[in-house]
Structure formats: structure tokens, C-alpha cells
N, C-alpha and C. Protein backbone atom coordinates (compact mmCIF):
# COMPACT_ATOMS: atom_id res chain seq x y z
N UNK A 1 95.82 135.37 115.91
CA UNK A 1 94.71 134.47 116.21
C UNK A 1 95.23 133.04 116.20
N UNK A 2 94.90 132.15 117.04
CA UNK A 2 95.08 130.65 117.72
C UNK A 2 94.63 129.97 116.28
N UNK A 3 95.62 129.07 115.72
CA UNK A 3 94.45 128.32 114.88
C UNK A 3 94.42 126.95 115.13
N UNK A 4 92.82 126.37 114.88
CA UNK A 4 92.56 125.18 115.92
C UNK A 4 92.07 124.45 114.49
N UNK A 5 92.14 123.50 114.91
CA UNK A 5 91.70 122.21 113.79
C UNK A 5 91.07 121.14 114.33
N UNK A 6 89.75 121.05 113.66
CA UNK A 6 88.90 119.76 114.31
C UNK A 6 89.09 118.56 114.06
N UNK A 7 88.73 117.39 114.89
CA UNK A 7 89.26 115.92 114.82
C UNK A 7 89.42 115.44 112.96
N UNK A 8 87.91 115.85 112.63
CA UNK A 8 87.91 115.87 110.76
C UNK A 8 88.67 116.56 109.94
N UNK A 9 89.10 117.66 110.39
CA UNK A 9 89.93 118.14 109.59
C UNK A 9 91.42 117.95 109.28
N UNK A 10 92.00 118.16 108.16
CA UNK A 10 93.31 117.70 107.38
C UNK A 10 94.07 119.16 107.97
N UNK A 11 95.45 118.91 108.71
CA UNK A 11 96.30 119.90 108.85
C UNK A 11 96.82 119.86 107.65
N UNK A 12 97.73 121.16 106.46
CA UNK A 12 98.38 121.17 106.09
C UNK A 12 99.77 120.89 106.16
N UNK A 13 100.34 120.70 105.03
CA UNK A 13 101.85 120.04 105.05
C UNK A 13 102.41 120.96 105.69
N UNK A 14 103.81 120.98 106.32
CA UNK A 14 104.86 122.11 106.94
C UNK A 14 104.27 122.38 108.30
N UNK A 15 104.82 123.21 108.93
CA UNK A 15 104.47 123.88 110.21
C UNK A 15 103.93 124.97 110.37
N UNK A 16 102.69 125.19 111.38
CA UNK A 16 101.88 126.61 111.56
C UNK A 16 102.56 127.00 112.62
N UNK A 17 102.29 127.75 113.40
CA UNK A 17 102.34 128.55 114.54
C UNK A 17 101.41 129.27 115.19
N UNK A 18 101.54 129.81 116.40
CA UNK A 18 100.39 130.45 117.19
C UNK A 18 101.45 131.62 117.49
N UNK A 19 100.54 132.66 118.03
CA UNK A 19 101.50 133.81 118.48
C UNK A 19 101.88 133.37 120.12
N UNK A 20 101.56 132.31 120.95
CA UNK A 20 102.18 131.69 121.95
C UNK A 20 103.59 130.78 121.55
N UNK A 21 104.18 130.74 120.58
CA UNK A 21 104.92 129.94 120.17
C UNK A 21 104.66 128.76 119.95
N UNK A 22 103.86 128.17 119.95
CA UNK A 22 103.14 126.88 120.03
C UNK A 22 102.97 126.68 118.50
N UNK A 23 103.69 125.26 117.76
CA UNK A 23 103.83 124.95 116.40
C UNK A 23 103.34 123.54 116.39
N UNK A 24 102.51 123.38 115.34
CA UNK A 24 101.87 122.40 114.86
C UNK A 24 101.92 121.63 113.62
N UNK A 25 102.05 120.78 113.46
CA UNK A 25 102.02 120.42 111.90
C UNK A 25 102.29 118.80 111.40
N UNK A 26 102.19 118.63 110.03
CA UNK A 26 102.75 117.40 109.62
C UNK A 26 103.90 117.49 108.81
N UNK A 27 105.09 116.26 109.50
CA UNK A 27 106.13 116.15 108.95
C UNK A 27 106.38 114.82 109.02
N UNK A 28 106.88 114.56 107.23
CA UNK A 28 106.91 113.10 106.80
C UNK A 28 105.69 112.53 107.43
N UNK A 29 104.50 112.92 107.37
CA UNK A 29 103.26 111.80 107.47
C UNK A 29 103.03 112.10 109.20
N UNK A 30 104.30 112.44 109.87
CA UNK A 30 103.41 112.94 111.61
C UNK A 30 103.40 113.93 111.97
N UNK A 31 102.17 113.68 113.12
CA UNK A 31 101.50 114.91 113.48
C UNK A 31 102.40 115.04 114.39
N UNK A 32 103.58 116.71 114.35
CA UNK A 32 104.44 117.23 115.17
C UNK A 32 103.51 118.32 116.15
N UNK A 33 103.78 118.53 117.37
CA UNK A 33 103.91 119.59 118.10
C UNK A 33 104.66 120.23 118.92
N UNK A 34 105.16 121.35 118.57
CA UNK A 34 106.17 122.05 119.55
C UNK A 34 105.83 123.00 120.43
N UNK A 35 105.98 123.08 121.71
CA UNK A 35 105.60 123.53 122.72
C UNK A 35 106.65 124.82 122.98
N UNK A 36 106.37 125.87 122.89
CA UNK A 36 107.36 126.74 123.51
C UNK A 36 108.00 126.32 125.05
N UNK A 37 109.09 126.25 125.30
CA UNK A 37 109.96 126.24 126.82
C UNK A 37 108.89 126.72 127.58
N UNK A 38 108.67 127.99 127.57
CA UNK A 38 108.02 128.51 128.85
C UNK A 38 106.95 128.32 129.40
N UNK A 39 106.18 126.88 128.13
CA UNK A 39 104.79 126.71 128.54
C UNK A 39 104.70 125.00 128.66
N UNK A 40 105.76 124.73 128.41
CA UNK A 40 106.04 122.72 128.62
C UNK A 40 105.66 122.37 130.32
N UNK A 41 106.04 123.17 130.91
CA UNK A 41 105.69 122.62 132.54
C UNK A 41 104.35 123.00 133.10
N UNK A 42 103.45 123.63 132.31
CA UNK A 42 102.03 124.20 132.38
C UNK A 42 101.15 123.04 132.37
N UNK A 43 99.93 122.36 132.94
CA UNK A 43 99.21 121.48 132.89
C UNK A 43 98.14 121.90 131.88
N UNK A 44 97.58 120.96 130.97
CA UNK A 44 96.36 121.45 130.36
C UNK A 44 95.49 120.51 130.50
N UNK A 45 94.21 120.85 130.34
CA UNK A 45 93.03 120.02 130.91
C UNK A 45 92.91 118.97 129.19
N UNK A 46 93.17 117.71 128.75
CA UNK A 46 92.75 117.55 127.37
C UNK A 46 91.43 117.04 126.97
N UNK A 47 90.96 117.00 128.48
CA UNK A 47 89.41 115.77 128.19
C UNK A 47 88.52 116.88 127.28
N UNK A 48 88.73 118.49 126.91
CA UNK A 48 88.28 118.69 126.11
C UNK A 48 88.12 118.45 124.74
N UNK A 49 89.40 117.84 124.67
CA UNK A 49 89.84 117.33 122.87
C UNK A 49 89.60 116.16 122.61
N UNK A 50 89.26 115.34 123.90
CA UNK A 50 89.28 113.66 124.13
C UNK A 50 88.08 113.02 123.21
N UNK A 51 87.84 112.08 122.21
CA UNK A 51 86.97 112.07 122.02
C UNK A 51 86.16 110.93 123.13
N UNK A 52 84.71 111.22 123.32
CA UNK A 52 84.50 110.48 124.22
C UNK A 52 83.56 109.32 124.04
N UNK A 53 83.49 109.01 122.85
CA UNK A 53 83.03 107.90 122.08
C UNK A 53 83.65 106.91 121.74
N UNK A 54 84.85 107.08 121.70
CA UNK A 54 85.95 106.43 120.99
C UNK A 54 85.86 104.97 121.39
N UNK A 55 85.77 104.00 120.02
CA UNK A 55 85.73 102.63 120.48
C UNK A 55 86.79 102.04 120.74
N UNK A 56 86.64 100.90 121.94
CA UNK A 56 87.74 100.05 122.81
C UNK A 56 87.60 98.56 122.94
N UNK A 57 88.20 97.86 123.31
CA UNK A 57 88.10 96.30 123.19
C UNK A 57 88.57 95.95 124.99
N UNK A 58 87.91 94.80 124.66
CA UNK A 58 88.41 94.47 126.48
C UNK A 58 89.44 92.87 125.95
N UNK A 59 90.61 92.58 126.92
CA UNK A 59 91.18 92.04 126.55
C UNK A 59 91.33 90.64 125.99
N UNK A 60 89.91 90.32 126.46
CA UNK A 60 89.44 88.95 125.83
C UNK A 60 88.42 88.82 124.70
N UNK A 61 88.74 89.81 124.16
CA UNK A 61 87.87 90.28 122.53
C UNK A 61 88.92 89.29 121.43
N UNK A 62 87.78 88.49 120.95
CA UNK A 62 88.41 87.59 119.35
C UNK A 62 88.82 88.58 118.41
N UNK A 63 90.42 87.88 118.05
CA UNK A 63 90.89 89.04 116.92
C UNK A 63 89.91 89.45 115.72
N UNK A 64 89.03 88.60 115.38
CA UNK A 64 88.26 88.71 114.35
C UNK A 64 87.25 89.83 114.54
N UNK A 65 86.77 90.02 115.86
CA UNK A 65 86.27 91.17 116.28
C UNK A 65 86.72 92.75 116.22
N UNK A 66 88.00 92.40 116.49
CA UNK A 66 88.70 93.32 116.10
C UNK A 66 89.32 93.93 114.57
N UNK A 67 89.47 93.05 114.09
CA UNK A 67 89.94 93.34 112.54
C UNK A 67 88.76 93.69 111.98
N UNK A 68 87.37 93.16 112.13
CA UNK A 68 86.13 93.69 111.75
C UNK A 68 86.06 95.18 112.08
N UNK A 69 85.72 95.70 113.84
CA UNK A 69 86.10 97.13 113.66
C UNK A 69 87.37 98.29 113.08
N UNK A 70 88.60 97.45 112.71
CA UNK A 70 89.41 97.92 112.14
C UNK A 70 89.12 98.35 111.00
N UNK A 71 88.70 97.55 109.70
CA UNK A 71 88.06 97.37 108.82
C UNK A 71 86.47 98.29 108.36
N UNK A 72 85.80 98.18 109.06
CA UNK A 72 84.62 98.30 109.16
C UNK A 72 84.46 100.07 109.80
N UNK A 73 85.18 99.91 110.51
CA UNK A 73 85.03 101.92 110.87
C UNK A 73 86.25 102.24 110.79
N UNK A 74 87.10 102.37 109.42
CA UNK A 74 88.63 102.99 109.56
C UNK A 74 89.31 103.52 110.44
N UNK A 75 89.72 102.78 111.42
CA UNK A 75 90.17 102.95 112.58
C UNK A 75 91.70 102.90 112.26
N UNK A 76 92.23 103.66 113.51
CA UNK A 76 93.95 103.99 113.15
C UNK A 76 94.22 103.09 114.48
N UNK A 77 93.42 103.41 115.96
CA UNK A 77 93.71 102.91 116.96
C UNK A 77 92.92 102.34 117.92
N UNK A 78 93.68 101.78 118.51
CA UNK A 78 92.19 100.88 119.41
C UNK A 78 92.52 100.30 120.51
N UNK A 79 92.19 101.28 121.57
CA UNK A 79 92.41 100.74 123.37
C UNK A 79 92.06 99.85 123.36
N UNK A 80 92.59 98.90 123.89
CA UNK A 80 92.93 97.27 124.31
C UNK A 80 92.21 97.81 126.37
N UNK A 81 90.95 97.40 127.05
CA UNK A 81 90.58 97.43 128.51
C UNK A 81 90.89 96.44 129.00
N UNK A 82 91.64 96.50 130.09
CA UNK A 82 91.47 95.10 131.63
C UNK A 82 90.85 96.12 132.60
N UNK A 83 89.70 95.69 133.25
CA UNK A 83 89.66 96.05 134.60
C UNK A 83 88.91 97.78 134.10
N UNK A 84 88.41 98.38 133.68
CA UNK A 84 88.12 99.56 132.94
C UNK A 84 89.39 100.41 132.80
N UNK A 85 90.71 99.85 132.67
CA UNK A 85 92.04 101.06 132.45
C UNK A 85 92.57 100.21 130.79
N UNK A 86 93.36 101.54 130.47
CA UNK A 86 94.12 100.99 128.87
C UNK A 86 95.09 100.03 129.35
N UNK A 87 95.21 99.01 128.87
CA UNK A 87 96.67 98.48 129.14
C UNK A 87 97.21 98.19 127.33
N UNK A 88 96.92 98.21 126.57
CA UNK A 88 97.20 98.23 125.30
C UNK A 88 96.95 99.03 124.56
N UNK A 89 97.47 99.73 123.34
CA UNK A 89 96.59 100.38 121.79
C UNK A 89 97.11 99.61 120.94
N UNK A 90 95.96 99.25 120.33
CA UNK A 90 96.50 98.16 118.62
C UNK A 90 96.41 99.17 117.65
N UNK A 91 97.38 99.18 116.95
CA UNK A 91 97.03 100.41 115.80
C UNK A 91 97.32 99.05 114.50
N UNK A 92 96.80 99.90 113.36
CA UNK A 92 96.41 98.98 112.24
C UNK A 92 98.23 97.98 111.45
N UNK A 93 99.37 98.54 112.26
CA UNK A 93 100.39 97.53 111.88
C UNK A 93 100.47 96.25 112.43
N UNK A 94 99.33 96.09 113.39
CA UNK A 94 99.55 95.37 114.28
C UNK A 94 98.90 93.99 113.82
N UNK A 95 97.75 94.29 113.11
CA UNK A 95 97.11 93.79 112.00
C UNK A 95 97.54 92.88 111.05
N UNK A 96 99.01 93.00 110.75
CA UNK A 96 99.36 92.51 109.82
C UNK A 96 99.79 91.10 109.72
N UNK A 97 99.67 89.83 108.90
CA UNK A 97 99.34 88.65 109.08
C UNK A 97 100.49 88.17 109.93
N UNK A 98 101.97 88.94 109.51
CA UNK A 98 103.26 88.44 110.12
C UNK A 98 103.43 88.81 111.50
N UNK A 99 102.72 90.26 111.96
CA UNK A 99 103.15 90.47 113.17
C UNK A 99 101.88 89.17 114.31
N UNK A 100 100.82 89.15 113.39
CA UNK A 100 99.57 88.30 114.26
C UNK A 100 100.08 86.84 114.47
N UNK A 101 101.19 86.58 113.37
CA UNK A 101 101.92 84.96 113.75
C UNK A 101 102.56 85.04 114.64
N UNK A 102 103.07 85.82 114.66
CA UNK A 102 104.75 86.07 115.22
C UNK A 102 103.89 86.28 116.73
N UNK A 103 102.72 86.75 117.21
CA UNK A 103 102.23 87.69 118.65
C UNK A 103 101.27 86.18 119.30
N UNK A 104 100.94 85.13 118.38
CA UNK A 104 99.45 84.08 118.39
C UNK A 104 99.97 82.99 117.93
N UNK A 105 101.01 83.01 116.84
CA UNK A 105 100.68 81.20 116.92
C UNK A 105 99.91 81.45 115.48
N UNK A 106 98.75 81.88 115.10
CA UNK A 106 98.18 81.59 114.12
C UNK A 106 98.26 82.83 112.86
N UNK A 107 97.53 81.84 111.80
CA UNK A 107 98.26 82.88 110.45
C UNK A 107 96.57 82.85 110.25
N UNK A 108 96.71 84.15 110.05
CA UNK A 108 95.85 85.10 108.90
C UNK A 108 95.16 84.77 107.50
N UNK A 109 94.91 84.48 107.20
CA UNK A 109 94.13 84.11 105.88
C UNK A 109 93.36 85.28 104.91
């Protein structure tokens, strides 16, 4: 039997498997997946797994706006929109007062 894990749920440490060869798991803190050879060139549809709520910023959003939803709904990542396409993801290192000097000009407080 396939075992599937929902967006909420915690994978266990080490690696599972499927009887397709297909291995899943966390190692050192990431989420690994291994694809058997014979099924890597196969297309899969993912907009089933996609969440389709998921909040995004358009590129002229104040950082403060952003660090608020960072903050405010524990967010890991966050599509950056121009034009309705991704051209960015800010994930929460990005956040950090040194990388926001180093990217703006201005410091963090």
C-alpha cells in the first residue's frame, strides 16, 4: 500500500518506500524524494497537491508587509508576483536583518 502524507502532517525521520520504488523522507531536516529510474521521465499532474490558497506578494509589496505575513501566519515561503507569474520565493532566511542590508540599503530594527 502507497503511503501518502497530508500538507499537516509530520513525515517521520529516515526513509519510507512505496512498492513502486518511490522513497520519501527526511534527512538532516530535508524533505528527500527518490524516484525510481523507470518512472523519472513519466509526467505527473501536481496541481493536485498544489495548495491553492497559498499566499503571494506582488513585487512592489513593503517589506514590512511581508515580515508581518511571515510572522503572523508561520510561513516558510512566499511567491514574490510580476505580471501574475513567480519571479521570486522569499523563504524566512531571507528575513534576516544582514541579508535585508546587504539586498536594500536598510537595517532592520
Amino acid at each position: 500500500k502507497d503511503v501518502m502524507f497530508g500538507m499537516d502532517e509530520t513525515l517521520p525521520n529516515g526513509i519510507i518506500s512505496n512498492k513502486k520504488g518511490t522513497q520519501v523522507g527526511l534527512v538532516d531536516g530535508k524533505l528527500v524524494i527518490q524516484i525510481h529510474p523507470a518512472n523519472r521521465e513519466k509526467l505527473v499532474d501536481v496541481g493536485s497537491m498544489m495548495n491553492k490558497s497559498a499566499f503571494s506578494v506582488m513585487v512592489d509589496c513593503p517589506l514590512s508587509r511581508i515580515y508581518d505575513l511571515f510572522a503572523s501566519m508561520g510561513l516558510r515561503h512566499l511567491p514574490v508576483l510580476k505580471n501574475g507569474k513567480v519571479v521570486r520565493v522569499i523563504n524566512r532566511s531571507c528575513l534576516n536583518s544582514k541579508y535585508v542590508q546587504e539586498k536594500t540599503g536598510y537595517h532592520l530594527y
